[in-house]
C-alpha atoms as a PDB file:
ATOM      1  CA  UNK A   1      65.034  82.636 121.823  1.00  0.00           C
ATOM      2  CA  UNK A   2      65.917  80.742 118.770  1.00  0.00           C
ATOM      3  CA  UNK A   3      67.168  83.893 117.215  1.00  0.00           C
ATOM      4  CA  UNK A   4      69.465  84.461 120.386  1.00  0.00           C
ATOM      5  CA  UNK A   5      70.876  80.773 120.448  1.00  0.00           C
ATOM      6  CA  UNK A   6      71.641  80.903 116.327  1.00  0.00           C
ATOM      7  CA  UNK A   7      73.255  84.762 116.692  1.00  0.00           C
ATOM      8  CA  UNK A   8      75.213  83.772 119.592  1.00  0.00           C
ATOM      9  CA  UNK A   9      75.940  80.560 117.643  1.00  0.00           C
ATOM     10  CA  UNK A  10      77.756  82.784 114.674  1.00  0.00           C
ATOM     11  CA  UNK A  11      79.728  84.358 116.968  1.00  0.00           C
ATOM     12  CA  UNK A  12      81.174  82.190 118.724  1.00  0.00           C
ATOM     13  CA  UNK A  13      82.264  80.337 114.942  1.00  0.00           C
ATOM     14  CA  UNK A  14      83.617  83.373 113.940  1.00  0.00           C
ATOM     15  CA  UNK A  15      85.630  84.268 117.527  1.00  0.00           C
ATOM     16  CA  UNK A  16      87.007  80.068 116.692  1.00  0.00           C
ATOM     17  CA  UNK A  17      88.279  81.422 113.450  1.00  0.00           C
ATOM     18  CA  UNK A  18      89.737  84.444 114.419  1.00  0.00           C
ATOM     19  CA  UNK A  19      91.414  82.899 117.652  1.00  0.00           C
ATOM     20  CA  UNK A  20      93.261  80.079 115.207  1.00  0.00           C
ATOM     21  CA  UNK A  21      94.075  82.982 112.830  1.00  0.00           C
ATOM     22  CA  UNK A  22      95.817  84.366 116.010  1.00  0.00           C
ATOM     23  CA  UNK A  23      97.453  81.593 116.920  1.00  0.00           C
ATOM     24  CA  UNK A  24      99.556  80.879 113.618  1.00  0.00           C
ATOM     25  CA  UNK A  25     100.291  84.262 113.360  1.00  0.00           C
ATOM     26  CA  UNK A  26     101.401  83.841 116.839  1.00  0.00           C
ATOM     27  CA  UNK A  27     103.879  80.711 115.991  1.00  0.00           C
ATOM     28  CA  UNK A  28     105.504  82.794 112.792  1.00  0.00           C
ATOM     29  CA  UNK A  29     106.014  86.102 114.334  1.00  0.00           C
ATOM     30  CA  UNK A  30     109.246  85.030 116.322  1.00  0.00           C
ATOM     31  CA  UNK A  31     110.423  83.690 113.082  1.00  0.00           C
ATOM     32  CA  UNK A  32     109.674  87.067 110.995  1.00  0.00           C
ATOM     33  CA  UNK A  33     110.960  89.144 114.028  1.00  0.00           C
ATOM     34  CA  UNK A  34     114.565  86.734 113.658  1.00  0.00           C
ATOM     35  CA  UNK A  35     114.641  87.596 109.894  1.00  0.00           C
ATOM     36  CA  UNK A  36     114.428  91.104 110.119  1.00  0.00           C
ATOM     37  CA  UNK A  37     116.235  91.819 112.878  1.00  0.00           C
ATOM     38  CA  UNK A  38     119.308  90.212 111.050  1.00  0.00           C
ATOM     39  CA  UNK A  39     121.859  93.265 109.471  1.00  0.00           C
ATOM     40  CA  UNK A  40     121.127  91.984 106.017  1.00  0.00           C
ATOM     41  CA  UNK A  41     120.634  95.227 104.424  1.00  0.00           C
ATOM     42  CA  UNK A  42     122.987  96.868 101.765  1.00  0.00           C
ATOM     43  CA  UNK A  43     122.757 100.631 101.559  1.00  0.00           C
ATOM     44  CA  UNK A  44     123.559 102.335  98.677  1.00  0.00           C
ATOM     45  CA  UNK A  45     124.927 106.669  98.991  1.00  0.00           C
ATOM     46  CA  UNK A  46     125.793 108.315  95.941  1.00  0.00           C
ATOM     47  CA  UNK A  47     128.320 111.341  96.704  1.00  0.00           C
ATOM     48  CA  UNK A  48     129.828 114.017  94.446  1.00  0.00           C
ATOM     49  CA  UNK A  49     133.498 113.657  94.606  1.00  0.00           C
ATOM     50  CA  UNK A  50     134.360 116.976  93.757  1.00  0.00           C
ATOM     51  CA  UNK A  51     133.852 117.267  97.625  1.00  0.00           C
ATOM     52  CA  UNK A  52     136.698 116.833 100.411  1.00  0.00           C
ATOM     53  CA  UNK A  53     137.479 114.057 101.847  1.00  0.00           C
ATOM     54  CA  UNK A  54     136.802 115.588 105.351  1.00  0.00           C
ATOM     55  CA  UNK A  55     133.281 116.396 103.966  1.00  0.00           C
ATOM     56  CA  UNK A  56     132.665 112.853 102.890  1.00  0.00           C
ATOM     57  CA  UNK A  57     133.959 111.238 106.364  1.00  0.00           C
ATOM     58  CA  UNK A  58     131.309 113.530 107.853  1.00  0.00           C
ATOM     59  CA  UNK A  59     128.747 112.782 105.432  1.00  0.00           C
ATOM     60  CA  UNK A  60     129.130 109.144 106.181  1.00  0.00           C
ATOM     61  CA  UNK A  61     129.913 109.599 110.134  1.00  0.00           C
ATOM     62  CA  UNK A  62     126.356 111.216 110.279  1.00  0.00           C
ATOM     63  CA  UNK A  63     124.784 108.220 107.743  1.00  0.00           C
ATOM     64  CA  UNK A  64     125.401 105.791 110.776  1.00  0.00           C
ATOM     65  CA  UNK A  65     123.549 107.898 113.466  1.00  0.00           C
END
């Protein structure tokens, strides 16, 4: 019995611990969710110019499907 009462013990520590692990994760995830959902990122296309400019509007048009 004591053996039941000490396991059941550890288990219920560690579900305390995991719980308030879930909980600040739980506060910061709007916050990370904000940050990346901002347009802050720069891409960069390299493009031979001995192309048309036709061909480059089209590469580009398809870039921003």
């Amino acid at each position: 019995m004591d053996f039941l009462i000490s396991t059941l013990m550890e288990h219920e520590k560690k579900l305390d611990s995991l719980v308030e692990r879930l909980e600040k994760i739980g506060k910061v995830l709007p916050t990370i969710h904000k940050e990346a959902s901002q347009p802050n990122t720069l891409i960069y296309i390299k493009i031979k110019t001995d192309r048309s400019i036709d061909e480059i509007i089209q590469i580009i048009e398809s870039l921003k499907e």
